[in-house]
C-alpha atoms as a PDB file:
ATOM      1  CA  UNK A   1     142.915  67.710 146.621  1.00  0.00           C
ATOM      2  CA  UNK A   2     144.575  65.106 145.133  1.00  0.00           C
ATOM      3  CA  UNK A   3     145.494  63.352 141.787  1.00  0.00           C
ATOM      4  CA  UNK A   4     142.671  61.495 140.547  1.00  0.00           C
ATOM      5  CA  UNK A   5     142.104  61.798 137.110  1.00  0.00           C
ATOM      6  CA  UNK A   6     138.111  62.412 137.590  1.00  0.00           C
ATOM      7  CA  UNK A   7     136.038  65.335 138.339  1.00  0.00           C
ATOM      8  CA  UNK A   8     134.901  65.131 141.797  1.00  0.00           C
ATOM      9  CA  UNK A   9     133.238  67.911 144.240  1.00  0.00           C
ATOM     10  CA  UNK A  10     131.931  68.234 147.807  1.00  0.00           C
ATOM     11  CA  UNK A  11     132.518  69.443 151.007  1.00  0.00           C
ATOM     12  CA  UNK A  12     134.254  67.873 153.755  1.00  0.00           C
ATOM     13  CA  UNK A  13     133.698  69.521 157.692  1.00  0.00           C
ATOM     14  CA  UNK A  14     132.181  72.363 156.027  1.00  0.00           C
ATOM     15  CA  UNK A  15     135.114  73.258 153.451  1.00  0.00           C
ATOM     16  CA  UNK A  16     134.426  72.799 149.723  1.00  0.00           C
ATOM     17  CA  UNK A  17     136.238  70.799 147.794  1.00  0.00           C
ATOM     18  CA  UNK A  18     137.026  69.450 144.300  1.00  0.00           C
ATOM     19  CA  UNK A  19     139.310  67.876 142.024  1.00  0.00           C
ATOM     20  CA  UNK A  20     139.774  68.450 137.752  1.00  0.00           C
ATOM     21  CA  UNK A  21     139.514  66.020 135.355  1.00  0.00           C
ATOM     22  CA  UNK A  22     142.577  64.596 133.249  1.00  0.00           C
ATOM     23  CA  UNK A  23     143.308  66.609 130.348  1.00  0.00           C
ATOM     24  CA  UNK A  24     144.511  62.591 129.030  1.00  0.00           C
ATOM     25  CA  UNK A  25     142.401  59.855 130.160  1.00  0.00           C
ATOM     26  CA  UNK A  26     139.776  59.416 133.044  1.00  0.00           C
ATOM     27  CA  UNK A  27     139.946  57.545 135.753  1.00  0.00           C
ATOM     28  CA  UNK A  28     137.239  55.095 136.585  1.00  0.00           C
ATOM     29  CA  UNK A  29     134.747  55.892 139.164  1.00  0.00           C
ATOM     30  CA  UNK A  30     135.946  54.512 143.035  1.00  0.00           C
ATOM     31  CA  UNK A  31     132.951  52.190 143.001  1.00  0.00           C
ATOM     32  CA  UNK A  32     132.868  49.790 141.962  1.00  0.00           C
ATOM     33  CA  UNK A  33     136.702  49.046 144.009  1.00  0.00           C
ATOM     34  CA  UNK A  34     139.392  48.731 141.106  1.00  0.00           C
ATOM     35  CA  UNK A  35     143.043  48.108 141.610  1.00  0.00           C
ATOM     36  CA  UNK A  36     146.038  48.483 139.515  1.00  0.00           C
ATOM     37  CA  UNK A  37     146.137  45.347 138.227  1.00  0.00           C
ATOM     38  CA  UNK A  38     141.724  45.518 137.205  1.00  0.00           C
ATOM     39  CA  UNK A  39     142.241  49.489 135.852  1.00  0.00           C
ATOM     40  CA  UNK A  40     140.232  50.531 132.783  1.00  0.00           C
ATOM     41  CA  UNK A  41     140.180  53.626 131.905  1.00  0.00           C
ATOM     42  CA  UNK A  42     137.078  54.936 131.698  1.00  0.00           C
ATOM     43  CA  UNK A  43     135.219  56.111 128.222  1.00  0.00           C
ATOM     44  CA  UNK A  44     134.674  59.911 129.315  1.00  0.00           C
ATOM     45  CA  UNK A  45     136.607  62.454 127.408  1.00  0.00           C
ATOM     46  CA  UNK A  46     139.867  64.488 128.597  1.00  0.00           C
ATOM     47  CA  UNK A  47     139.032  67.578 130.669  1.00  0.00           C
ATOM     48  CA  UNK A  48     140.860  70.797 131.555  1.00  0.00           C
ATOM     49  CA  UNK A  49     139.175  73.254 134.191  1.00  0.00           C
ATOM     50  CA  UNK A  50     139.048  76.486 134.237  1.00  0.00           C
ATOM     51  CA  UNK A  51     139.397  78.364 137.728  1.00  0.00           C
ATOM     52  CA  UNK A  52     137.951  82.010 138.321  1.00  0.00           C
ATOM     53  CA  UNK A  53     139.005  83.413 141.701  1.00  0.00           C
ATOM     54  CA  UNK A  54     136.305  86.871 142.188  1.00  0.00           C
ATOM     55  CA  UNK A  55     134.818  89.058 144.688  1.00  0.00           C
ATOM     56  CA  UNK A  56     135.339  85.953 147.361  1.00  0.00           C
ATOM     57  CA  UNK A  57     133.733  83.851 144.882  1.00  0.00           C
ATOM     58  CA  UNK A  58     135.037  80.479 143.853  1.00  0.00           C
ATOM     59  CA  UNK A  59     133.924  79.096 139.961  1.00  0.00           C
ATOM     60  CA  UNK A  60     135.321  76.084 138.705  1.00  0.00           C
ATOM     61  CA  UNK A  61     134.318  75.482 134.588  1.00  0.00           C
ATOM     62  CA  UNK A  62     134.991  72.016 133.816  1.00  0.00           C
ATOM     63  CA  UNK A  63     135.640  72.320 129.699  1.00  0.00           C
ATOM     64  CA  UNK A  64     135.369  69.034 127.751  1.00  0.00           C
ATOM     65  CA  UNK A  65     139.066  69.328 125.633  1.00  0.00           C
ATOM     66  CA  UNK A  66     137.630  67.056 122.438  1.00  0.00           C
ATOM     67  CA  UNK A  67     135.955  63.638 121.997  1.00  0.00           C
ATOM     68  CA  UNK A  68     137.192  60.692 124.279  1.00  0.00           C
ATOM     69  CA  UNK A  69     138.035  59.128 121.105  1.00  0.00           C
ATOM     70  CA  UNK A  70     140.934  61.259 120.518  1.00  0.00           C
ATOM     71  CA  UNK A  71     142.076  60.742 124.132  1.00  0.00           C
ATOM     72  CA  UNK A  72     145.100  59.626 124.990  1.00  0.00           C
ATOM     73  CA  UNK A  73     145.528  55.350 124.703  1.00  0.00           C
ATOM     74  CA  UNK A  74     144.417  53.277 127.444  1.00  0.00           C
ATOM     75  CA  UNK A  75     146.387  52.740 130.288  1.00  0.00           C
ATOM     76  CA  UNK A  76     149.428  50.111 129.663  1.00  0.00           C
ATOM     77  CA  UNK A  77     150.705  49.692 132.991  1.00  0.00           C
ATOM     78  CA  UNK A  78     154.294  50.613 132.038  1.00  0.00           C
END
């Protein structure tokens, strides 16, 4: 689904989809438009999902991995 760095669901042409969250820092949302050179990170804490494939079933457990103070530093650039 892509590398985004934000937790994002839907479905596109009738196929579910989703993307994780960073287990480092978040991206900010796509709205308002933000390029490289305007990036903050934003203040949402690191994420790790957890994936249970069942019976046909699809789960996806999004699991906050500590405060977004302990995240990793903002974005440098480099």
């Amino acid at each position: 689904m892509g590398h985004v760095h934000r937790p994002c669901s839907g479905v596109i042409h009738g196929i579910p989809d989703a993307t994780l969250g960073a287990v480092s820092f978040q991206a900010p949302a796509p709205r308002s438009a933000w390029t490289w050179d305007s990036f903050k990170q934003a203040q949402e804490a690191p994420r790790l999902g957890v994936i249970v494939i069942e019976n046909g079933n699809v789960t996806i457990q999004y699991l906050q991995s500590c405060d977004v103070t302990h995240g990793m530093a903002p974005y440098s650039g480099a």
